[in-house]
Protein backbone atom coordinates (compact mmCIF):
# COMPACT_ATOMS: atom_id res chain seq x y z
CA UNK A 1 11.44 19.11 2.50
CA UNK A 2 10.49 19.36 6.20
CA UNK A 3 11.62 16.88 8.65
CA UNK A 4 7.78 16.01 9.45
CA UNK A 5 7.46 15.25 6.13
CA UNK A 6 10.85 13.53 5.77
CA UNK A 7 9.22 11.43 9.03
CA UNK A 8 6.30 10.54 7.84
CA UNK A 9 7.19 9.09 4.34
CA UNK A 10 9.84 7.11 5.94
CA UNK A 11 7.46 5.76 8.64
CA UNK A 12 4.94 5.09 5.86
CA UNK A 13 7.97 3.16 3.60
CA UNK A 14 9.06 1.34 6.95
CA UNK A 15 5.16 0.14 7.14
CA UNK A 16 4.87 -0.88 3.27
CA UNK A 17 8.38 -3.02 3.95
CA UNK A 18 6.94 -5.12 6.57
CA UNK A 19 4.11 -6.19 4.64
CA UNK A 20 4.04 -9.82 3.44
CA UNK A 21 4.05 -11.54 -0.20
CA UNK A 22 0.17 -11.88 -1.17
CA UNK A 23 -1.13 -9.55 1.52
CA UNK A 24 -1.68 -5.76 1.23
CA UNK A 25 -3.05 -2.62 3.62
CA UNK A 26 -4.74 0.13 2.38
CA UNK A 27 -3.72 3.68 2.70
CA UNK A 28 -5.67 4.82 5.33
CA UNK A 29 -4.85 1.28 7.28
CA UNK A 30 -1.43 2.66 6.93
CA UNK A 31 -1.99 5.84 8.12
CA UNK A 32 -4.34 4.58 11.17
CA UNK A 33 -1.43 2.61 11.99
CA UNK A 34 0.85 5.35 12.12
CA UNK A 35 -1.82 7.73 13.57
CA UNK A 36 -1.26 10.53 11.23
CA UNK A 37 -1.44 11.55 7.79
CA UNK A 38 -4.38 10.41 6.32
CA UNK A 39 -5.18 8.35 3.39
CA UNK A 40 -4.09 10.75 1.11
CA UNK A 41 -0.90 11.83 3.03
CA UNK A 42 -0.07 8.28 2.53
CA UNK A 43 -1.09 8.26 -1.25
CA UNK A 44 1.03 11.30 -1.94
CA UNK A 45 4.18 9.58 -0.32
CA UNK A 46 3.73 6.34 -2.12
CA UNK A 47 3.28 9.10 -5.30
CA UNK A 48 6.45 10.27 -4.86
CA UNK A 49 8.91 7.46 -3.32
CA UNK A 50 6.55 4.36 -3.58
CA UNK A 51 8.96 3.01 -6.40
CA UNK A 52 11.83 2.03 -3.96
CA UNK A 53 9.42 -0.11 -2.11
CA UNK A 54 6.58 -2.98 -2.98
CA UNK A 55 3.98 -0.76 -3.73
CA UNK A 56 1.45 -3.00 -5.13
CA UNK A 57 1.35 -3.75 -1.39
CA UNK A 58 -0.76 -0.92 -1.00
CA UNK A 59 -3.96 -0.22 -2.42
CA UNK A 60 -7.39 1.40 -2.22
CA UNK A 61 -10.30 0.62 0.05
CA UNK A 62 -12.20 -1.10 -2.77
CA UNK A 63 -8.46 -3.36 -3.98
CA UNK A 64 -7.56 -1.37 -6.51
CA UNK A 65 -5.12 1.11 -8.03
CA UNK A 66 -4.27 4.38 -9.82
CA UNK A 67 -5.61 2.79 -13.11
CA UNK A 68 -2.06 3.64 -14.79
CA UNK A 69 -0.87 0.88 -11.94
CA UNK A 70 -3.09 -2.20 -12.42
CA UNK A 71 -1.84 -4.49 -14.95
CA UNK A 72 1.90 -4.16 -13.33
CA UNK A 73 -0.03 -4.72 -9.97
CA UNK A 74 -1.70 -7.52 -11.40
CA UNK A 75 1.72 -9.39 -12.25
CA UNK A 76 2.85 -8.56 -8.89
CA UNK A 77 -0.93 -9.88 -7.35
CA UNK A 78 -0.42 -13.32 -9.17
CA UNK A 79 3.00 -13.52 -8.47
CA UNK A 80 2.42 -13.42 -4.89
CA UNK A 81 -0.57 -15.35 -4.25
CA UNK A 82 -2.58 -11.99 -3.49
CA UNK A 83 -6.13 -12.92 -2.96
CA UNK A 84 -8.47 -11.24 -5.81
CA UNK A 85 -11.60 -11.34 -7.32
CA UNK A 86 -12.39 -10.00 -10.24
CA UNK A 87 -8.98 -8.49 -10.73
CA UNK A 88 -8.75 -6.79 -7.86
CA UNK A 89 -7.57 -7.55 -4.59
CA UNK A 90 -9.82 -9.44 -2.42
CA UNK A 91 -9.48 -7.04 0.55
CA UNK A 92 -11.39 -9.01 3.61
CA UNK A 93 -8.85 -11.76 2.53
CA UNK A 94 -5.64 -10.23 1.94
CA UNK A 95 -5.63 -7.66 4.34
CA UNK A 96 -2.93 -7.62 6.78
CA UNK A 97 -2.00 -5.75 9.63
CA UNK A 98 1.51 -4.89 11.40
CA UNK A 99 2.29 -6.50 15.02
């Protein structure tokens, strides 16, 4: 693995750490924050080390999931207070932002 690589995912694991109970950012929130990657560079990290951190955190532009995701999101959504409708997160409400 390259150490841009290495760089990146732990940049985009540092981001997914800071972000509250009941809020979430989307991938390419994530990666605007960190000005590089993309939405899917971001996916692809969460893909592959997204386990060690609160990955429900982070979802798609529309508040969802990988389907195979949901219903453990979901426990994790209610858990935390996340804002949804309709079973999905309730982006305008839950989205949050790093200082």
């Amino acid at each position: 693995m390259s150490a841009d690589r290495d760089d990146f995912a732990m940049a985009v694991l540092d981001v997914v750490d800071q972000i509250p109970p009941g809020r979430v950012m989307t991938y390419g929130a994530i990666a605007e924050h960190l000005q590089r990657g993309g939405p899917r560079g971001v996916g692809g990290v969460m893909a592959r080390d997204g386990e060690a951190v609160t990955w429900w955190r982070v979802v798609r532009a529309n508040g969802t999931l990988p389907a195979h995701l949901m219903i453990d999101a979901q426990e994790h959504w209610h858990s935390e207070g996340t804002p949804l409708r309709r079973g999905i997160v309730d982006i305008e409400t839950a989205r949050w932002w790093p200082e």
